[in-house]
PDB file of N, CA and C in Angstrom:
ATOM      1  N   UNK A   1       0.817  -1.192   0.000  1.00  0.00           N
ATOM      2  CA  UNK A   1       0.000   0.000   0.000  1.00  0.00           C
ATOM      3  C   UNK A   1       0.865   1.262   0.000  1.00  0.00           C
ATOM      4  N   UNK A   2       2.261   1.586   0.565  1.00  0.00           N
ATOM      5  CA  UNK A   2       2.738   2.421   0.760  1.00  0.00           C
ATOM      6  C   UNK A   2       3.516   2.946  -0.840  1.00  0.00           C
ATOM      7  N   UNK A   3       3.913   1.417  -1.039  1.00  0.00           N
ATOM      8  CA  UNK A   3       4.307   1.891  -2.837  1.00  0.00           C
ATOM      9  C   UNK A   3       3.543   2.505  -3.602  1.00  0.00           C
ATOM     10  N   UNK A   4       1.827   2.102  -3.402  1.00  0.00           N
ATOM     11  CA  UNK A   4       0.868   2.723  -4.391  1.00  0.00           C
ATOM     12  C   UNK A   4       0.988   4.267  -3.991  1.00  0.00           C
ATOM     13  N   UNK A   5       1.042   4.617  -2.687  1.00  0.00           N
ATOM     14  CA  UNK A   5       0.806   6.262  -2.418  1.00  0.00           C
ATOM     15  C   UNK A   5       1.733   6.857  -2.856  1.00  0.00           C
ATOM     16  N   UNK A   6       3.120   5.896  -2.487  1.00  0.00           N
ATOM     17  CA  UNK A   6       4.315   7.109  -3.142  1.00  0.00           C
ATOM     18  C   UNK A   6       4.231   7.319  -4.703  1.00  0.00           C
ATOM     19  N   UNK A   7       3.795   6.180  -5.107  1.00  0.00           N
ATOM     20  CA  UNK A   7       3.816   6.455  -6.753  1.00  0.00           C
ATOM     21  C   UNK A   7       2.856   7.122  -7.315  1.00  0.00           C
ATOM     22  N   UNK A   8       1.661   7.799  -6.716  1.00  0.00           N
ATOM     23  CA  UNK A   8       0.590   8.436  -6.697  1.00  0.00           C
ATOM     24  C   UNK A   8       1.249  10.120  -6.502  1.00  0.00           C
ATOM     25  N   UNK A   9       1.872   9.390  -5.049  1.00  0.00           N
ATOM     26  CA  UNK A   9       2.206  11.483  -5.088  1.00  0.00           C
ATOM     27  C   UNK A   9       3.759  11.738  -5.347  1.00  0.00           C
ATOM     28  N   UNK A  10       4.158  10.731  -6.723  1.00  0.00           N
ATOM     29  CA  UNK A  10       5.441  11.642  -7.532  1.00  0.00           C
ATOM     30  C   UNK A  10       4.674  12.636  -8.854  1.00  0.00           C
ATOM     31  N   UNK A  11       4.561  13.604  -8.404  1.00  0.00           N
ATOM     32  CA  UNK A  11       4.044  14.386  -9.303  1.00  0.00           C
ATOM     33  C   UNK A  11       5.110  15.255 -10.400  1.00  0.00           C
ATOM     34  N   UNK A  12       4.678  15.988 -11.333  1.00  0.00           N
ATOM     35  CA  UNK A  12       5.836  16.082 -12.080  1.00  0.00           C
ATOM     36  C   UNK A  12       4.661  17.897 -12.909  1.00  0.00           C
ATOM     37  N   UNK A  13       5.024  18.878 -12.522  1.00  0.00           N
ATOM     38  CA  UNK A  13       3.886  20.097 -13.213  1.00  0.00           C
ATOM     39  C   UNK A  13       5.134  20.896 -14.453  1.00  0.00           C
ATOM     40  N   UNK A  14       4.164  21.704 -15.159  1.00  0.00           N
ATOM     41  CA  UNK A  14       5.077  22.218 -16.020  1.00  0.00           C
ATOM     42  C   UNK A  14       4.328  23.727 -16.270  1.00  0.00           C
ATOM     43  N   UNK A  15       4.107  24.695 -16.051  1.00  0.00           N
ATOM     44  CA  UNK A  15       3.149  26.285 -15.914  1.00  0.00           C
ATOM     45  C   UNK A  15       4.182  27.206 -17.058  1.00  0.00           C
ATOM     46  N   UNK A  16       3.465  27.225 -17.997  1.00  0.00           N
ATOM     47  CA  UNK A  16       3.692  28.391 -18.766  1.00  0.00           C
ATOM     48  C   UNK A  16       3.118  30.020 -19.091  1.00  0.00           C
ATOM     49  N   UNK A  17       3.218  30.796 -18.752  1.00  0.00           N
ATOM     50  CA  UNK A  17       1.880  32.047 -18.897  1.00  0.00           C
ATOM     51  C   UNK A  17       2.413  33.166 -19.554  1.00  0.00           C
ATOM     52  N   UNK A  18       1.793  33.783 -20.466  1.00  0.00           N
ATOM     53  CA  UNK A  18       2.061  34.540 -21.299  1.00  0.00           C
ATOM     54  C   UNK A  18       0.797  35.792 -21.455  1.00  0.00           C
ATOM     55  N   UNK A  19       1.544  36.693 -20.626  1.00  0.00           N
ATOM     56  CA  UNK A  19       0.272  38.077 -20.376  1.00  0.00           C
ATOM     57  C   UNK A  19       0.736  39.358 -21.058  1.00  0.00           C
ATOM     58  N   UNK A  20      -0.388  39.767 -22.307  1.00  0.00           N
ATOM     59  CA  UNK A  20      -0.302  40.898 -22.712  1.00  0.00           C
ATOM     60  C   UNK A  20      -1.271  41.521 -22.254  1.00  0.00           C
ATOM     61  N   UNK A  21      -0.859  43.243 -22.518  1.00  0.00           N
ATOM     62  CA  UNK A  21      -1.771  43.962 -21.752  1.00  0.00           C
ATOM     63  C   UNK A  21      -1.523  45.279 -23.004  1.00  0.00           C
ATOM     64  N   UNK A  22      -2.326  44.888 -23.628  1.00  0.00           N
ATOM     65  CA  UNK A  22      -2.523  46.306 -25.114  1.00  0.00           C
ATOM     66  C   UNK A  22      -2.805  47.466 -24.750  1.00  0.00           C
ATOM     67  N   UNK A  23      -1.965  48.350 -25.762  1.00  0.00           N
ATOM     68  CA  UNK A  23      -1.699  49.849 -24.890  1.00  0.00           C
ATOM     69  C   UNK A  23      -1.648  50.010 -23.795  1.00  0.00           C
ATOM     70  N   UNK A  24      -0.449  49.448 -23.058  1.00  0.00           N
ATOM     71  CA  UNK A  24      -0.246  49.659 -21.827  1.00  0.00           C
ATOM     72  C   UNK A  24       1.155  49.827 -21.453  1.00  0.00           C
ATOM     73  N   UNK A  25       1.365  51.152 -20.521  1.00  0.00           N
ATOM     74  CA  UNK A  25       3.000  51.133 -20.034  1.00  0.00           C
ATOM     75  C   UNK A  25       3.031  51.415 -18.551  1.00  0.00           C
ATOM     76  N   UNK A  26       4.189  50.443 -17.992  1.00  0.00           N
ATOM     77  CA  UNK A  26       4.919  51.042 -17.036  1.00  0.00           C
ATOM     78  C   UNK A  26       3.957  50.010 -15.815  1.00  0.00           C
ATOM     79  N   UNK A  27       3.231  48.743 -16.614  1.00  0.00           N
ATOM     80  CA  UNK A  27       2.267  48.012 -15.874  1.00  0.00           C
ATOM     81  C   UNK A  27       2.940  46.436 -15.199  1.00  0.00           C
ATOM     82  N   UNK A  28       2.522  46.937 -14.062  1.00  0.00           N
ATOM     83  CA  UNK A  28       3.216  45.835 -12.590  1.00  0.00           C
ATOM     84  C   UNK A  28       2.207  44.195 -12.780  1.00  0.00           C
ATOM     85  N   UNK A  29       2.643  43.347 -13.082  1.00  0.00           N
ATOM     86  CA  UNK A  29       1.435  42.172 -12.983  1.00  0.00           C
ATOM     87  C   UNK A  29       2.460  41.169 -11.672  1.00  0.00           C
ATOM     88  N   UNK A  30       0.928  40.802 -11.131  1.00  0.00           N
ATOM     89  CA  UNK A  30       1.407  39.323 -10.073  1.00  0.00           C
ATOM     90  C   UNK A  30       1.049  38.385 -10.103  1.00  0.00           C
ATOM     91  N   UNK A  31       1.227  36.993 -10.234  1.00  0.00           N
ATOM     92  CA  UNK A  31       0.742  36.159 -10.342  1.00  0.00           C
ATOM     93  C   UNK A  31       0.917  35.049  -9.340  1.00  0.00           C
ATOM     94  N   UNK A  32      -0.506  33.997  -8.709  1.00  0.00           N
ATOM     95  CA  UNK A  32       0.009  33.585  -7.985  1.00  0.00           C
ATOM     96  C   UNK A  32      -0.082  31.671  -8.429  1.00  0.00           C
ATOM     97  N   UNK A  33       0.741  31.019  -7.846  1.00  0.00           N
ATOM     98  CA  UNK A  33       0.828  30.034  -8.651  1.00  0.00           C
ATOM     99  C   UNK A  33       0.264  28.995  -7.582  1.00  0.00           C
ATOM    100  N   UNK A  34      -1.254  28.301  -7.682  1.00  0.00           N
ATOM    101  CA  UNK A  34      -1.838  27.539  -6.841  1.00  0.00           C
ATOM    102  C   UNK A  34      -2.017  26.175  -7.316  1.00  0.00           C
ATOM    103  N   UNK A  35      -1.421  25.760  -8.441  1.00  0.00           N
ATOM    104  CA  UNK A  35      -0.804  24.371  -8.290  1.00  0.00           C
ATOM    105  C   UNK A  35      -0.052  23.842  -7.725  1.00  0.00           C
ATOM    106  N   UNK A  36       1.086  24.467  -7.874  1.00  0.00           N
ATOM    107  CA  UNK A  36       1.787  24.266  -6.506  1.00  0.00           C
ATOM    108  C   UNK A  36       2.016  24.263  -5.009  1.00  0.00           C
ATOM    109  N   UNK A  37       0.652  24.690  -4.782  1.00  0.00           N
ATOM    110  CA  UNK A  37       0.081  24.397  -3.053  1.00  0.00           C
ATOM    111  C   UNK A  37      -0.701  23.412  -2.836  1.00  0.00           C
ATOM    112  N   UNK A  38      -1.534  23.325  -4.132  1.00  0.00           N
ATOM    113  CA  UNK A  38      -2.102  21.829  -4.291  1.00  0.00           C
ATOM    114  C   UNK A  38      -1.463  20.344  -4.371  1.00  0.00           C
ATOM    115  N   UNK A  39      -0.484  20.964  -5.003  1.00  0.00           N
ATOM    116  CA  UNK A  39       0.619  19.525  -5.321  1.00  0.00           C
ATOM    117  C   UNK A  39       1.096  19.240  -3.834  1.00  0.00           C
ATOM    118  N   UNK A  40       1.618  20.403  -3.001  1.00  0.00           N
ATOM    119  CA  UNK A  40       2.433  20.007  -1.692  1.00  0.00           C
ATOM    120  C   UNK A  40       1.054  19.451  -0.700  1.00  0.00           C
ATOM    121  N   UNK A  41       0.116  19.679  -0.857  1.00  0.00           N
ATOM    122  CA  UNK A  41      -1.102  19.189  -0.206  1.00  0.00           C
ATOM    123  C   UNK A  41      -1.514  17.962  -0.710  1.00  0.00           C
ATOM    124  N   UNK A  42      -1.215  17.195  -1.928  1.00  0.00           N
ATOM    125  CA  UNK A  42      -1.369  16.079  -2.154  1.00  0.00           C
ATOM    126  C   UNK A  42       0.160  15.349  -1.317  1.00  0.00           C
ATOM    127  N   UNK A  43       1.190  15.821  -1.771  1.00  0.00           N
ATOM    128  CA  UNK A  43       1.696  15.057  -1.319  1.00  0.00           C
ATOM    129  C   UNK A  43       1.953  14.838   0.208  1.00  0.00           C
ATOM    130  N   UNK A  44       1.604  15.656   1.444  1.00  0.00           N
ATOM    131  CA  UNK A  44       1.607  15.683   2.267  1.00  0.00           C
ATOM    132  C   UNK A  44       0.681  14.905   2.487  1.00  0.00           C
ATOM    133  N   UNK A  45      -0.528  14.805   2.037  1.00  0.00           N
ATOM    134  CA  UNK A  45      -1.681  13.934   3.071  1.00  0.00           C
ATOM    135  C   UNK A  45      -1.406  12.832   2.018  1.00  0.00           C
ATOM    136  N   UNK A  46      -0.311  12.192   1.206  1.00  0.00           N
ATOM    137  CA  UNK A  46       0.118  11.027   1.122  1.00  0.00           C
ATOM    138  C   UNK A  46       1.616  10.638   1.666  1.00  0.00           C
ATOM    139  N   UNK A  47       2.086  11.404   2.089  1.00  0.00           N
ATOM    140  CA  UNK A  47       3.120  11.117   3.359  1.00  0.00           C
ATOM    141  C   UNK A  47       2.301  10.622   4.435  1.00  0.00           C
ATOM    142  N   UNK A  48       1.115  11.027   4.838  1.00  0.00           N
ATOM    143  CA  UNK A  48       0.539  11.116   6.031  1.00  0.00           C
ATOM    144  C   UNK A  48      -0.352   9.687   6.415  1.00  0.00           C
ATOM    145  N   UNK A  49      -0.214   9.599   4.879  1.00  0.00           N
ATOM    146  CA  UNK A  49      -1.214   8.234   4.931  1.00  0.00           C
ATOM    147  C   UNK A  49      -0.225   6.785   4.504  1.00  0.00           C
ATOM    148  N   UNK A  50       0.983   7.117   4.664  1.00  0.00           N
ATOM    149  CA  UNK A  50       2.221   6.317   4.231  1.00  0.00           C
ATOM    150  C   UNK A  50       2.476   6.262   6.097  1.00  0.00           C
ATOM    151  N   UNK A  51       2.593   7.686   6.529  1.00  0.00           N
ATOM    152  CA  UNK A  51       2.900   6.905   8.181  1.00  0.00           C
ATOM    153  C   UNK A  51       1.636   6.538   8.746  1.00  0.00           C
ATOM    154  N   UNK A  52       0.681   6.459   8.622  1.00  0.00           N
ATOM    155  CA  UNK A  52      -0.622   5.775   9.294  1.00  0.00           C
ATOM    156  C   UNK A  52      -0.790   4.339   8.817  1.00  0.00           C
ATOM    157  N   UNK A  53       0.090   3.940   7.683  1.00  0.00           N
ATOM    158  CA  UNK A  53      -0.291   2.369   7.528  1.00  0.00           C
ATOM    159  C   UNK A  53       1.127   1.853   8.266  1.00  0.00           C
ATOM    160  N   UNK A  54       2.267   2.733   7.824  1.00  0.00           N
ATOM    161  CA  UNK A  54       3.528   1.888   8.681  1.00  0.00           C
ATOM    162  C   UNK A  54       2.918   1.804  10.287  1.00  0.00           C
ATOM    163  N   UNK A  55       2.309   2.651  11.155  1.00  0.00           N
ATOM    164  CA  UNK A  55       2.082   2.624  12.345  1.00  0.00           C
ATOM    165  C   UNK A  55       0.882   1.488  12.481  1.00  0.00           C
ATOM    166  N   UNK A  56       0.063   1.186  11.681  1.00  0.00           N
ATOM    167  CA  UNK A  56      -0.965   0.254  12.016  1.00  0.00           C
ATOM    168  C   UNK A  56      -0.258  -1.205  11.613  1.00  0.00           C
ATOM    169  N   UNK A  57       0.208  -1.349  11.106  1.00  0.00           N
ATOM    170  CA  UNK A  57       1.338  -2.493  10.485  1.00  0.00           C
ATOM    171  C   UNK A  57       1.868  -3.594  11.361  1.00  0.00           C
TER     172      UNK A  57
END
């Protein structure tokens, strides 16, 4: 069971973004990147569930 989770949460992302902003100068953009909080949240609650089967074991 612990092999299936780790191989579940090797994740692998790739984010490309490309922002125009017509007739525009001197313009500040931010972006925030929430795949990557998702990804560390998958893989955490499959760490988590990797030590809950070693401990019941």
């Amino acid at each position: 069971m612990a092999q299936d989770l780790l191989a579940h949460a090797n994740l692998e992302q790739t984010n490309k973004q490309k922002i125009v902003i017509v007739n525009s100068k001197d313009v500040k953009i931010t972006t925030t990147d929430v795949d990557a909080a998702v990804n560390i949240q998958v893989a955490v609650q499959a760490l988590i569930a990797v030590f809950v089967s070693v401990l019941s074991s």
